[in-house]
C-alpha atoms as a PDB file:
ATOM      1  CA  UNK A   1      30.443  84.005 -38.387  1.00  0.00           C
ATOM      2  CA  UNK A   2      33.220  85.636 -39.884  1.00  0.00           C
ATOM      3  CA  UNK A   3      33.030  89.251 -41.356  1.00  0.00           C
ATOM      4  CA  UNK A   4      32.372  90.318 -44.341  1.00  0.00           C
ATOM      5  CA  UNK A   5      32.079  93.470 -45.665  1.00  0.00           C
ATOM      6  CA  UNK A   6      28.879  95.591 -46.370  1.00  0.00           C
ATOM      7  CA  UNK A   7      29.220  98.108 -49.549  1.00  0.00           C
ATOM      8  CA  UNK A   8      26.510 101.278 -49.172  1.00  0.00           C
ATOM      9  CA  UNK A   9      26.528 105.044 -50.061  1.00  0.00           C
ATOM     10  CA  UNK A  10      23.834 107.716 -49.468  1.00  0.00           C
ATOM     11  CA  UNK A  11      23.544 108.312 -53.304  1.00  0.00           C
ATOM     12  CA  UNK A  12      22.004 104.919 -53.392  1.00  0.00           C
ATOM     13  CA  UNK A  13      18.709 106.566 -51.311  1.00  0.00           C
ATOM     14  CA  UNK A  14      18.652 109.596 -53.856  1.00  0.00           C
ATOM     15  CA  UNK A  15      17.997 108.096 -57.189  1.00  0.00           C
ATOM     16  CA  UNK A  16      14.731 109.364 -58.087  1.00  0.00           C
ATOM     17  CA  UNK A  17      11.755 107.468 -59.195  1.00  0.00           C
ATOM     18  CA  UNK A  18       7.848 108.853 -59.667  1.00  0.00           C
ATOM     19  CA  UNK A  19       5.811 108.507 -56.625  1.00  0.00           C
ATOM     20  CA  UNK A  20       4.454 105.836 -56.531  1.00  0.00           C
ATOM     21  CA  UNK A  21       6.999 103.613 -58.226  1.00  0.00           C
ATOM     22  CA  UNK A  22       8.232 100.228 -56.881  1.00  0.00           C
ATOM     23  CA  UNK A  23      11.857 100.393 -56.912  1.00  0.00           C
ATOM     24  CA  UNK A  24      11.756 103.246 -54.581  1.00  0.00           C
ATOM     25  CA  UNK A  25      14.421 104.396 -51.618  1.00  0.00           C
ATOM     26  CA  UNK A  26      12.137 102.977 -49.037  1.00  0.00           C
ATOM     27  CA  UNK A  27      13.946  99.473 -50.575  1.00  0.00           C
ATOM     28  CA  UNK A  28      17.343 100.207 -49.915  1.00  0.00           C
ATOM     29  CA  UNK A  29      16.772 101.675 -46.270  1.00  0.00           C
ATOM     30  CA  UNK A  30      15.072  98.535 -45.219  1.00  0.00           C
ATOM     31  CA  UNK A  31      17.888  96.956 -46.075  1.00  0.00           C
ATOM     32  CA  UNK A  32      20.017  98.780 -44.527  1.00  0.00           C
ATOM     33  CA  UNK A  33      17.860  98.749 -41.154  1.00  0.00           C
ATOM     34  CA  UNK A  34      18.009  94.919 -41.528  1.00  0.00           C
ATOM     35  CA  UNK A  35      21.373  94.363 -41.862  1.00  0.00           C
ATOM     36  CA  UNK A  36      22.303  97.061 -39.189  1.00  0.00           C
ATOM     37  CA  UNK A  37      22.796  93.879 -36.209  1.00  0.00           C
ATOM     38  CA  UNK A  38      25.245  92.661 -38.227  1.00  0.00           C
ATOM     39  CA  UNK A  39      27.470  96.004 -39.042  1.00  0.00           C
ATOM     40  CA  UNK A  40      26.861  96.323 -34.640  1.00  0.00           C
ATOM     41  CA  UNK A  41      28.388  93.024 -33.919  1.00  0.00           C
ATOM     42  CA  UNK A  42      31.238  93.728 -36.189  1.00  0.00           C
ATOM     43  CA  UNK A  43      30.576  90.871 -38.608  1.00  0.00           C
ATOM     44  CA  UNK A  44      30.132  93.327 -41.233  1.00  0.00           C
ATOM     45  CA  UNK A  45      32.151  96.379 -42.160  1.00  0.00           C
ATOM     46  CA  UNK A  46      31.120  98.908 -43.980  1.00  0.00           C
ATOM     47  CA  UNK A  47      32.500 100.394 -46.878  1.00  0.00           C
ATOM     48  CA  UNK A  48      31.726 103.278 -49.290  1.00  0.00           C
ATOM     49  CA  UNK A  49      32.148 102.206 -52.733  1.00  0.00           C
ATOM     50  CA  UNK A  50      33.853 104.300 -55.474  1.00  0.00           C
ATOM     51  CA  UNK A  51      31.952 105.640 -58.664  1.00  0.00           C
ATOM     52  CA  UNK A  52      32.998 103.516 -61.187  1.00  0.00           C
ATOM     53  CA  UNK A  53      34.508 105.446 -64.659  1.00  0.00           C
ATOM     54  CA  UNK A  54      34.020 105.046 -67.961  1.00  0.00           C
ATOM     55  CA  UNK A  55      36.415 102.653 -68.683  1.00  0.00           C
ATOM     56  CA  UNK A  56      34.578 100.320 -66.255  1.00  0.00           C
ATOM     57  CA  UNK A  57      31.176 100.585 -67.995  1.00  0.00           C
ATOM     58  CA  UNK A  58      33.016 100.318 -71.201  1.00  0.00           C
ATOM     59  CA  UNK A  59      33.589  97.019 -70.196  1.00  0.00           C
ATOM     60  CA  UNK A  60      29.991  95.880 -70.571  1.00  0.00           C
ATOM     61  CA  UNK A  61      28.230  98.789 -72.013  1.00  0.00           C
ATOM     62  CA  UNK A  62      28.668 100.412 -75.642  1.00  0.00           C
ATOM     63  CA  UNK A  63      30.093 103.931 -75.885  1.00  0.00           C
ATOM     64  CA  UNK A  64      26.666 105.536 -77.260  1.00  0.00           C
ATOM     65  CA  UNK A  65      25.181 103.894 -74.431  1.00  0.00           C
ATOM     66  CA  UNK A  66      27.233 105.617 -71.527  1.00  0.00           C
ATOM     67  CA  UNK A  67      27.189 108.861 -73.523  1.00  0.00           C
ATOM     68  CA  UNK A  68      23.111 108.568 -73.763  1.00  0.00           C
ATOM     69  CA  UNK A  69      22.793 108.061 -69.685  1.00  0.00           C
ATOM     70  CA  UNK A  70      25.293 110.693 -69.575  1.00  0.00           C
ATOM     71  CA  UNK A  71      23.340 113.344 -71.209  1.00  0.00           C
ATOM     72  CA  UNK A  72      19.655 111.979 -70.124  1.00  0.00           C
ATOM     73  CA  UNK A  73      20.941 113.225 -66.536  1.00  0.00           C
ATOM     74  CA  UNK A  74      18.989 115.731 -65.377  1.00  0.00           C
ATOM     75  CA  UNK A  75      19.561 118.762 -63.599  1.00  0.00           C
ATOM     76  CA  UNK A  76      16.141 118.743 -62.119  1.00  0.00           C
ATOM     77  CA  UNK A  77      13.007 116.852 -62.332  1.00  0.00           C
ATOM     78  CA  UNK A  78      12.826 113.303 -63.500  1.00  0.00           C
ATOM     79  CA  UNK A  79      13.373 112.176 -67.433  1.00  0.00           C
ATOM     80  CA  UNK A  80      11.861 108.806 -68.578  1.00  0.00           C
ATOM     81  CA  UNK A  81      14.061 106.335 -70.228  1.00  0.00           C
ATOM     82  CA  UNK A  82      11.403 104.182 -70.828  1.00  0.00           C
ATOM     83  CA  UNK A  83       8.139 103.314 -68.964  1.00  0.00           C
ATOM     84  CA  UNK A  84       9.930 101.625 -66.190  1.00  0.00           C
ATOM     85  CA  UNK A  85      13.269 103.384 -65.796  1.00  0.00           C
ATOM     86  CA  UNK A  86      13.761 107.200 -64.803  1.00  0.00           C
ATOM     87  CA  UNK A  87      16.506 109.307 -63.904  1.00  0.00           C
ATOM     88  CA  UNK A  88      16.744 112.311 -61.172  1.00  0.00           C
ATOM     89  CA  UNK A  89      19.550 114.882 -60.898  1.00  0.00           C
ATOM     90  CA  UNK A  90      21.409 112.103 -58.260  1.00  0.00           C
ATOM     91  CA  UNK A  91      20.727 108.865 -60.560  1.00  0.00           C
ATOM     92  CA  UNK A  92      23.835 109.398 -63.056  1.00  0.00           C
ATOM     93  CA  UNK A  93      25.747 109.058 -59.552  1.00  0.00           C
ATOM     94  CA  UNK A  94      23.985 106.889 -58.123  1.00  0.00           C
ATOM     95  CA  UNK A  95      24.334 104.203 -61.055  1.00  0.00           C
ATOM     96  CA  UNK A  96      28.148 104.685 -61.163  1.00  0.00           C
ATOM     97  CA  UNK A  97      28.576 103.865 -57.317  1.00  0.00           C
ATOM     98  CA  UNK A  98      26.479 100.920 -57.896  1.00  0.00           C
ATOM     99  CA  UNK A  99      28.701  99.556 -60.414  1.00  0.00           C
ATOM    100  CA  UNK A 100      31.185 100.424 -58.849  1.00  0.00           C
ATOM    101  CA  UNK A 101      29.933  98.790 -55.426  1.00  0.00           C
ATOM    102  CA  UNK A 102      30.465  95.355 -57.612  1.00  0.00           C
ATOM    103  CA  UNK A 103      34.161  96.368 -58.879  1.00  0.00           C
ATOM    104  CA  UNK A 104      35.279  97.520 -55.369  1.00  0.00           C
ATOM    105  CA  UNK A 105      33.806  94.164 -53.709  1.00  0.00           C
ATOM    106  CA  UNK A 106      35.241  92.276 -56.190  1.00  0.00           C
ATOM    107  CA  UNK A 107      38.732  93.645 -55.426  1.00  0.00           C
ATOM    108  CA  UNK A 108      38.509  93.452 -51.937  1.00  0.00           C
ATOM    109  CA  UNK A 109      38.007  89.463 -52.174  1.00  0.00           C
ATOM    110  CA  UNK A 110      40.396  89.114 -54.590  1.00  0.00           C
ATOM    111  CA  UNK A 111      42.895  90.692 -52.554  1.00  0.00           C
ATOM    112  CA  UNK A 112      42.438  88.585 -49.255  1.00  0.00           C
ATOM    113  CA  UNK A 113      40.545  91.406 -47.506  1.00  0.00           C
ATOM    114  CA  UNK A 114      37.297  89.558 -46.526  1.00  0.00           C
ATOM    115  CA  UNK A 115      35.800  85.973 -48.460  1.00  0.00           C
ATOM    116  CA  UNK A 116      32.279  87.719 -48.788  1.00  0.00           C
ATOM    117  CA  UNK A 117      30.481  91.069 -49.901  1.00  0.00           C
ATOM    118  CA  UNK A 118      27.312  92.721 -50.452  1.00  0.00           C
ATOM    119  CA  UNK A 119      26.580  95.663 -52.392  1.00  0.00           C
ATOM    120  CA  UNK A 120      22.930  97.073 -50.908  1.00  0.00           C
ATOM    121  CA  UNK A 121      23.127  99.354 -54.165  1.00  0.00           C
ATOM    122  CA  UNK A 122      19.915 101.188 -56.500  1.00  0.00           C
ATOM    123  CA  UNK A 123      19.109 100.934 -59.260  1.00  0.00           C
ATOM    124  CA  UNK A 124      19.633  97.544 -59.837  1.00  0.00           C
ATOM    125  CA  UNK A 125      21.851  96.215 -62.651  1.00  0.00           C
ATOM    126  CA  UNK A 126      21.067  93.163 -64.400  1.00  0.00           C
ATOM    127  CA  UNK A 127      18.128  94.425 -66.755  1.00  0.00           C
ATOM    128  CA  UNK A 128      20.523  96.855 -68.450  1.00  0.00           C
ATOM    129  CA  UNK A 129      22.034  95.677 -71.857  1.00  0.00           C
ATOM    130  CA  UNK A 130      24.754  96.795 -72.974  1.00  0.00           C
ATOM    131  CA  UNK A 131      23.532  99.361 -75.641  1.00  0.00           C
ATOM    132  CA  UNK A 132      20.156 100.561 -73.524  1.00  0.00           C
ATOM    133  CA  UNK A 133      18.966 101.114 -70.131  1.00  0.00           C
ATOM    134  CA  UNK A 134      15.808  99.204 -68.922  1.00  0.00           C
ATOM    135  CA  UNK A 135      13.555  97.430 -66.029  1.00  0.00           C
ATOM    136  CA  UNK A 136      14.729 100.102 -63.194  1.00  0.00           C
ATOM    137  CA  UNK A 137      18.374  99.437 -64.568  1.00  0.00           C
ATOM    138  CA  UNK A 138      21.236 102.007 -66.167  1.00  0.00           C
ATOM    139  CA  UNK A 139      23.873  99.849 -65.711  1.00  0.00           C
ATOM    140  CA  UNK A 140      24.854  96.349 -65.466  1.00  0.00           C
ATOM    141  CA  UNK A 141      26.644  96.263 -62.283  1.00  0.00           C
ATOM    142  CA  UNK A 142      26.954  92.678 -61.594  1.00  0.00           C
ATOM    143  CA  UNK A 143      28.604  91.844 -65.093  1.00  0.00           C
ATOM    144  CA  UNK A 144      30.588  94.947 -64.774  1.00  0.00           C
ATOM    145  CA  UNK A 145      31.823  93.141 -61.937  1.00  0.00           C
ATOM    146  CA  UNK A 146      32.206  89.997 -63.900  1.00  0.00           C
ATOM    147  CA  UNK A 147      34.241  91.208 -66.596  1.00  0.00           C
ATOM    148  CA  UNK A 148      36.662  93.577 -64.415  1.00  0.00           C
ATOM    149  CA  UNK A 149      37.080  90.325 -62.247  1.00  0.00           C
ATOM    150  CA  UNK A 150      38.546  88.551 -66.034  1.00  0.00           C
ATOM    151  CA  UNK A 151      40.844  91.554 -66.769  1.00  0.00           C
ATOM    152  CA  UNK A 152      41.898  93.078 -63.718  1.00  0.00           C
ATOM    153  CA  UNK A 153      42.580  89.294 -61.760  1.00  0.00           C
ATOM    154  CA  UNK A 154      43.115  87.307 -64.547  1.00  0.00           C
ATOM    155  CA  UNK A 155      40.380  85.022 -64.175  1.00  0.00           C
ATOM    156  CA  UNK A 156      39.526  81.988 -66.436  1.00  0.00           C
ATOM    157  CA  UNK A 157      35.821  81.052 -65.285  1.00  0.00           C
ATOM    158  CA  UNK A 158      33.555  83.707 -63.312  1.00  0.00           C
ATOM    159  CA  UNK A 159      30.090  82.854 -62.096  1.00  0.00           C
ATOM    160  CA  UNK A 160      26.833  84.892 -61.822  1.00  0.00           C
ATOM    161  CA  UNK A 161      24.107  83.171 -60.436  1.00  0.00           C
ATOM    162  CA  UNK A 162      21.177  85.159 -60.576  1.00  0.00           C
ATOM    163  CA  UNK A 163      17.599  84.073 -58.222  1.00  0.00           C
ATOM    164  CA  UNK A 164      15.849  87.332 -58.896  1.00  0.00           C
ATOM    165  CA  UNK A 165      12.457  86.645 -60.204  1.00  0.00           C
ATOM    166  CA  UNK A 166      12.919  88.219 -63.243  1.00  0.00           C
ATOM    167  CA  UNK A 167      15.468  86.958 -66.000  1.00  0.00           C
ATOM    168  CA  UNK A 168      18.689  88.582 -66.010  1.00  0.00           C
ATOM    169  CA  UNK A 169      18.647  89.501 -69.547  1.00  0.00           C
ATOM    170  CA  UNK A 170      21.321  91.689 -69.662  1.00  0.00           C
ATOM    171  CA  UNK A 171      23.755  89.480 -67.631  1.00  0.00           C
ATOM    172  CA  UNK A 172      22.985  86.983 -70.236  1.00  0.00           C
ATOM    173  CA  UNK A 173      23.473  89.459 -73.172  1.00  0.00           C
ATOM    174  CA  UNK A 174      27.299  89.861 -72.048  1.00  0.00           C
ATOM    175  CA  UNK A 175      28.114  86.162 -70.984  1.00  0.00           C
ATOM    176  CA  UNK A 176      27.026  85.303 -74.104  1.00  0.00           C
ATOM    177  CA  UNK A 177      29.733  87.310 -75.766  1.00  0.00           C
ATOM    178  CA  UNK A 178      32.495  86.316 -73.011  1.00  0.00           C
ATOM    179  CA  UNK A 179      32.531  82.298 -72.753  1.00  0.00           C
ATOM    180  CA  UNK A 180      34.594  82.894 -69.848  1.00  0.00           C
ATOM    181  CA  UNK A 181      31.656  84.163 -67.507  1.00  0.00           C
ATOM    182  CA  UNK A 182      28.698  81.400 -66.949  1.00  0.00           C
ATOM    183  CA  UNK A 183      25.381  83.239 -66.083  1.00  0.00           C
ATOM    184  CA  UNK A 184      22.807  81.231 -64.264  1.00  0.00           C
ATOM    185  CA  UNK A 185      19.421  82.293 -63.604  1.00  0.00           C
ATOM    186  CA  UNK A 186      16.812  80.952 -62.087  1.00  0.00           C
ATOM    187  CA  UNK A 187      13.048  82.854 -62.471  1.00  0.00           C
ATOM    188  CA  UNK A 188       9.754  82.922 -63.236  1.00  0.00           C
ATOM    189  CA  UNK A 189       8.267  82.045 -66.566  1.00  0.00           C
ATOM    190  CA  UNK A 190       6.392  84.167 -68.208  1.00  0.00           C
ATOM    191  CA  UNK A 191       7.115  87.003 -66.224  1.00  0.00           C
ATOM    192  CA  UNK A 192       8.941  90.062 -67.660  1.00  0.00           C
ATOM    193  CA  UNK A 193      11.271  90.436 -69.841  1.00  0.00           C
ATOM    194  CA  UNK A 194      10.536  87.724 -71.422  1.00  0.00           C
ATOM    195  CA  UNK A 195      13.373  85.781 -72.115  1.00  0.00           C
ATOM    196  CA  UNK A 196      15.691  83.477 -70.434  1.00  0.00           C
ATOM    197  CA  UNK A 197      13.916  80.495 -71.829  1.00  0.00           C
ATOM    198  CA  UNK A 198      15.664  76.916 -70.998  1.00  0.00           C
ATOM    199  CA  UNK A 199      17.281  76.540 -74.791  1.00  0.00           C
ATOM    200  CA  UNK A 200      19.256  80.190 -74.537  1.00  0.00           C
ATOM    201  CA  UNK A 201      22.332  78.419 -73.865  1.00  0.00           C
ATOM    202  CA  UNK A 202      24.798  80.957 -75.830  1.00  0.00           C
ATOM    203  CA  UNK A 203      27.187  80.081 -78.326  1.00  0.00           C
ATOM    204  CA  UNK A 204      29.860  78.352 -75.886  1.00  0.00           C
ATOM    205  CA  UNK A 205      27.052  77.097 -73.640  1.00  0.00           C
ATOM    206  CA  UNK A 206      27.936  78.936 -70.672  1.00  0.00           C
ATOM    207  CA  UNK A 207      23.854  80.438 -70.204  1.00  0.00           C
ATOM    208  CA  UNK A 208      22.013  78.490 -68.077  1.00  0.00           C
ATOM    209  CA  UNK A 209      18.234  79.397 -67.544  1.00  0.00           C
ATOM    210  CA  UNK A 210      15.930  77.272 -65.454  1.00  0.00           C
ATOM    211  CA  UNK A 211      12.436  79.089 -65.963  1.00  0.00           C
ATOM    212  CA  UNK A 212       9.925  78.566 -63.077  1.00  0.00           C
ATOM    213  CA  UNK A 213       5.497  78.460 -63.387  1.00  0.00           C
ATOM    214  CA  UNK A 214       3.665  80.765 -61.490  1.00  0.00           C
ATOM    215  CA  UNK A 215       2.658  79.447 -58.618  1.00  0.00           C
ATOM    216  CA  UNK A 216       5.943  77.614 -57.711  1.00  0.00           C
ATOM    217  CA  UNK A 217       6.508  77.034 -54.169  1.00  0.00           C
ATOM    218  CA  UNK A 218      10.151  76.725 -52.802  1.00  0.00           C
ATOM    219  CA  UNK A 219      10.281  72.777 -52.330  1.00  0.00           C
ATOM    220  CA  UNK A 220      10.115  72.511 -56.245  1.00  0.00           C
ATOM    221  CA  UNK A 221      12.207  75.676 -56.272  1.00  0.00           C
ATOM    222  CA  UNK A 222      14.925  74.154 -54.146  1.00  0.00           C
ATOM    223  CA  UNK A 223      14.332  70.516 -56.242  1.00  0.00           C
ATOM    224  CA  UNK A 224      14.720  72.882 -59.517  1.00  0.00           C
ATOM    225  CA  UNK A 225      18.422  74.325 -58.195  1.00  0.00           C
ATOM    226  CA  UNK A 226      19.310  71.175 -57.152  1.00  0.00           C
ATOM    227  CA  UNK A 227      19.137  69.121 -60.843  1.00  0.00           C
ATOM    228  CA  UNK A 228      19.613  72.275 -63.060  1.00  0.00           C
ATOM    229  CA  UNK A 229      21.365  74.911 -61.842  1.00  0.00           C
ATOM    230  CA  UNK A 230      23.659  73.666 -58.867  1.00  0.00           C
ATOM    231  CA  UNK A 231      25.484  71.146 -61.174  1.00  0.00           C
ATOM    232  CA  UNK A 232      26.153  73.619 -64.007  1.00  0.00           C
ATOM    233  CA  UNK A 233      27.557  75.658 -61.581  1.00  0.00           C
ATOM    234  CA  UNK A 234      29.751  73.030 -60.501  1.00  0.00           C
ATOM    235  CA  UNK A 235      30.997  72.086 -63.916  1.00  0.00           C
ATOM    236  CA  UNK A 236      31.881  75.637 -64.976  1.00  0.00           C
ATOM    237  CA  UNK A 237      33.858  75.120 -61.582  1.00  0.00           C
ATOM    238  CA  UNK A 238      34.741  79.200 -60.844  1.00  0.00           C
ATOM    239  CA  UNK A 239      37.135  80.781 -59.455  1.00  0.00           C
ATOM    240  CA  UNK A 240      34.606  83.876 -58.182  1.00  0.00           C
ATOM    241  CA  UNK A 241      31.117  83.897 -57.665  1.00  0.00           C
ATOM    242  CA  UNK A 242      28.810  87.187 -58.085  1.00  0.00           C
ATOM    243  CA  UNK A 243      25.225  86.884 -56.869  1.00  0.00           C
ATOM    244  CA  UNK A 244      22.790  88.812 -58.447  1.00  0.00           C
ATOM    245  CA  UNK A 245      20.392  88.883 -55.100  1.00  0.00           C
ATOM    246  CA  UNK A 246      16.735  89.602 -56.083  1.00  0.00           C
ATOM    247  CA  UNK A 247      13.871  88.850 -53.612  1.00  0.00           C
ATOM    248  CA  UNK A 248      11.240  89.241 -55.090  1.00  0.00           C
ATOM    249  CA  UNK A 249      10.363  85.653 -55.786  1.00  0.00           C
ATOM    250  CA  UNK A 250       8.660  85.605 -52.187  1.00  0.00           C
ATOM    251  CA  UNK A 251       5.110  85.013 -51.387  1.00  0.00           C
ATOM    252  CA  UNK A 252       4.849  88.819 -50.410  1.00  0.00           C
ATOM    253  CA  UNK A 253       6.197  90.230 -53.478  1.00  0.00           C
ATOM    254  CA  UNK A 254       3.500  92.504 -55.095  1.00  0.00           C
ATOM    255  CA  UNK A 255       5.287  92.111 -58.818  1.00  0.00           C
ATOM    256  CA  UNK A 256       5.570  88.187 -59.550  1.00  0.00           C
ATOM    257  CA  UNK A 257       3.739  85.039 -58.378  1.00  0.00           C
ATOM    258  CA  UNK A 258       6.373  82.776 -56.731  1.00  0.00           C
ATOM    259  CA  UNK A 259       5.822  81.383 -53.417  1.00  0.00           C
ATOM    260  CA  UNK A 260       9.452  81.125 -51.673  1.00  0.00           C
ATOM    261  CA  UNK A 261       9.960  82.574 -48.030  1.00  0.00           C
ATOM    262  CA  UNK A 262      12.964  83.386 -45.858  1.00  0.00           C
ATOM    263  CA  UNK A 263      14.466  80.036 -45.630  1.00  0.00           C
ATOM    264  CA  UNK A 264      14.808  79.575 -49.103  1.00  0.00           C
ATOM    265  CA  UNK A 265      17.096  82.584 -49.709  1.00  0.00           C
ATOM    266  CA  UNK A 266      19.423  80.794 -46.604  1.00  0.00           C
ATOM    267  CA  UNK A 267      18.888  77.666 -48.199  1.00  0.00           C
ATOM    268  CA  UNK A 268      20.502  78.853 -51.825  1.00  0.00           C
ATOM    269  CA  UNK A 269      23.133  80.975 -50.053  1.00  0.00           C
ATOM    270  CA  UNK A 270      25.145  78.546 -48.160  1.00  0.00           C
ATOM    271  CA  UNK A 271      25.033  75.881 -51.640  1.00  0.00           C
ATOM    272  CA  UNK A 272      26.551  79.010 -53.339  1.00  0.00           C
ATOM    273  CA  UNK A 273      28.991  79.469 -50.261  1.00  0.00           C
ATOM    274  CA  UNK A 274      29.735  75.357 -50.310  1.00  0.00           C
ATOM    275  CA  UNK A 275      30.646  75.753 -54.279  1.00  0.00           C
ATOM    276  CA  UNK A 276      32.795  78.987 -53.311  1.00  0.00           C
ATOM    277  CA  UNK A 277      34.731  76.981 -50.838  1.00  0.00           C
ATOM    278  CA  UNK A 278      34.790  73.891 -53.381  1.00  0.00           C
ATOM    279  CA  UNK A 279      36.545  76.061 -56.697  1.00  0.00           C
ATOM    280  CA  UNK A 280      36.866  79.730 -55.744  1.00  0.00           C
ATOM    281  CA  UNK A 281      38.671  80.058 -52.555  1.00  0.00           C
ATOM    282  CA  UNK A 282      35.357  80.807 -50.967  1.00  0.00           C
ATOM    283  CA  UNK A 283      35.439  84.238 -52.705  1.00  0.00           C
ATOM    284  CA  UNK A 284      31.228  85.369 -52.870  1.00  0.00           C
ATOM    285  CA  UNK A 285      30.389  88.878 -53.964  1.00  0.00           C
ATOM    286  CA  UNK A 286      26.341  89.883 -54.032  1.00  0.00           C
ATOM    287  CA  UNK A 287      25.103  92.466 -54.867  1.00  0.00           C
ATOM    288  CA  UNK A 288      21.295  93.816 -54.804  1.00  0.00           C
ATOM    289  CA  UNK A 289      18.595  93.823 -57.549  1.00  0.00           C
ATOM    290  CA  UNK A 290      14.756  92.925 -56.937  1.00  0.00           C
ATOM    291  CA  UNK A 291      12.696  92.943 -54.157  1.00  0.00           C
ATOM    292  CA  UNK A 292       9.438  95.149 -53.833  1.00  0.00           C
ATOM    293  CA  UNK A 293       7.476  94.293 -50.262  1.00  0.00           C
ATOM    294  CA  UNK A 294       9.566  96.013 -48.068  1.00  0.00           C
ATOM    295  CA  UNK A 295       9.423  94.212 -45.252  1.00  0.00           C
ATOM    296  CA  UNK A 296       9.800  91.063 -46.906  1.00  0.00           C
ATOM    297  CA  UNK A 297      12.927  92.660 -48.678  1.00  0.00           C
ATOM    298  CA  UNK A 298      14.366  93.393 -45.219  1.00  0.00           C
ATOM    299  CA  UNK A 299      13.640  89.682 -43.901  1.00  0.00           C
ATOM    300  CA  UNK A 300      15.161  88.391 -46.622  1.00  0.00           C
ATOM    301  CA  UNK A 301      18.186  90.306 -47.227  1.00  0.00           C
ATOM    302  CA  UNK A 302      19.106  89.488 -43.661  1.00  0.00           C
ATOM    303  CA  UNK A 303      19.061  85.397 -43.841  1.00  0.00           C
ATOM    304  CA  UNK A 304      21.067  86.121 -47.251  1.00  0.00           C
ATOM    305  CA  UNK A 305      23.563  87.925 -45.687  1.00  0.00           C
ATOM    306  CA  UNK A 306      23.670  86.105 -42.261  1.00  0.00           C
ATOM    307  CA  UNK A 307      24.222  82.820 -44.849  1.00  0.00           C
ATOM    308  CA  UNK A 308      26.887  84.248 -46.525  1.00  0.00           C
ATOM    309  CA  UNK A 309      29.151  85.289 -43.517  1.00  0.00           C
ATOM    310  CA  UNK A 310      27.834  81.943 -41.394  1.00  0.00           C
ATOM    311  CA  UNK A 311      29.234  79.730 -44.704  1.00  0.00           C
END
């Protein structure tokens, strides 16, 4: 395998959620404890990501927007956003590492320092819109990502390909204002949010949605990829790929009713990987979003990572 590098930060363990509540810490440190072999053998190397400013969120997210997360921020105790999402005295920092997790991965591939990254980074980022907070999310991180890969590196066509269960709706609200970024999301239908139906295409047709029935099982997963999603991706042909990694389309997942297992996360990796080496100089960043049976989590996030390096 060859190394890769492995963005984390303590904050990402403090973000406070009521007890109780599924996108806990207890997510992140599994992760962590599962992709520990990896940082030991030296095929991944740790970094500690930056908090990204305003002017990065400003990229995705509307002033009033930033300014409202900004003052929600407690100084002690927990405030409700909505009935999903919730802030603690560390979130505010916790959010702006996460984004800036994505920005900080994405620079290191661009530059030649490593083909492949993953952010293990909470909250999660692709619920958020760009004028609200919601799902567990504050910020977008992955399509902050996306859009500082366009104006910092100058690129024409950026992927996200997103296989959380849920649909990335607020990827999707910001691709469909930048033609230049193709989001691609495969998840379960109906399932919250809501959307991502198979006609939201966007304006310049660069939204691809391939909703899945409860119940789905990863060989008609895997056949679903292969006819709708892979060959968009292919077409769009780009230059970087960002992963918006959710697991929690397993069997084990307590939130959704999808029925894919460990292999199926390897199996979607290295056809990401092939397309990276195909149109983007094998450049992969991924970063972390659903996934609520810990030890599935864990599992998973390991044959993820393992397939990105071993592509």
């Amino acid at each position: 395998m060859q190394p890769g590098l492995l963005y984390a930060h303590p904050l990402f363990a403090r973000h406070e959620v009521p007890r109780g509540h599924p996108e806990h810490a207890g997510r992140v440190a599994a992760v962590m404890q599962a992709l520990q072999p990896l940082v030991d053998s030296g095929h991944l190397d740790m970094r500690t990501p930056t908090a990204a400013d305003d002017d990065l969120l400003l990229l995705v997210h509307q002033r009033a927007h930033v300014d409202a997360i900004k003052g929600h921020a407690p100084a002690g105790g927990l405030v409700a956003l909505d009935g999903d999402t919730f802030m603690g005295p560390n979130s505010l920092a916790a959010a702006r590492h996460a984004a800036g997790a994505v920005v900080d991965a994405v620079d290191a591939v661009m530059s030649g320092e490593a083909l492949r990254a993953f952010c293990a980074v909470r909250p999660p980022g692709h619920h958020a819109e760009p004028h609200r907070a919601m799902g567990f999310c504050l910020f977008s991180n992955v399509a902050i990502g996306a859009r500082h890969a366009r104006q910092r590196w100058g690129l024409k066509r950026v992927a996200v390909v997103d296989f959380d269960v849920h649909h990335g709706n607020g990827t999707q609200r910001v691709a469909e204002s930048d033609p230049g970024i193709l989001c691609a999301s495969i998840h379960q239908s109906p399932l919250w949010p809501g959307t991502g139906a198979a006609d939201e295409t966007g304006p310049a047709g660069n939204v691809v949605n391939v909703p899945v029935a409860p119940g789905t099982e990863g060989a008609q997963w895997r056949a679903m990829v292969t006819t709708d999603l892979l060959p968009a991706l292919a077409a769009f042909e780009p230059e970087l790929i960002l992963v918006s990694a959710g697991f929690d389309a397993h069997r084990d997942d307590p939130l959704a009713g999808l029925g894919l297992v460990e292999a199926d996360y390897d199996w979607i990796t290295r056809r990401l990987v092939a397309q990276a080496r195909r149109t983007a100089g094998g450049r992969v960043v991924s970063s972390l979003e659903g996934g609520y049976d810990v030890q599935a989590l864990g599992r998973c996030a390991f044959v993820h990572v393992h397939a990105l390096l071993d592509g």
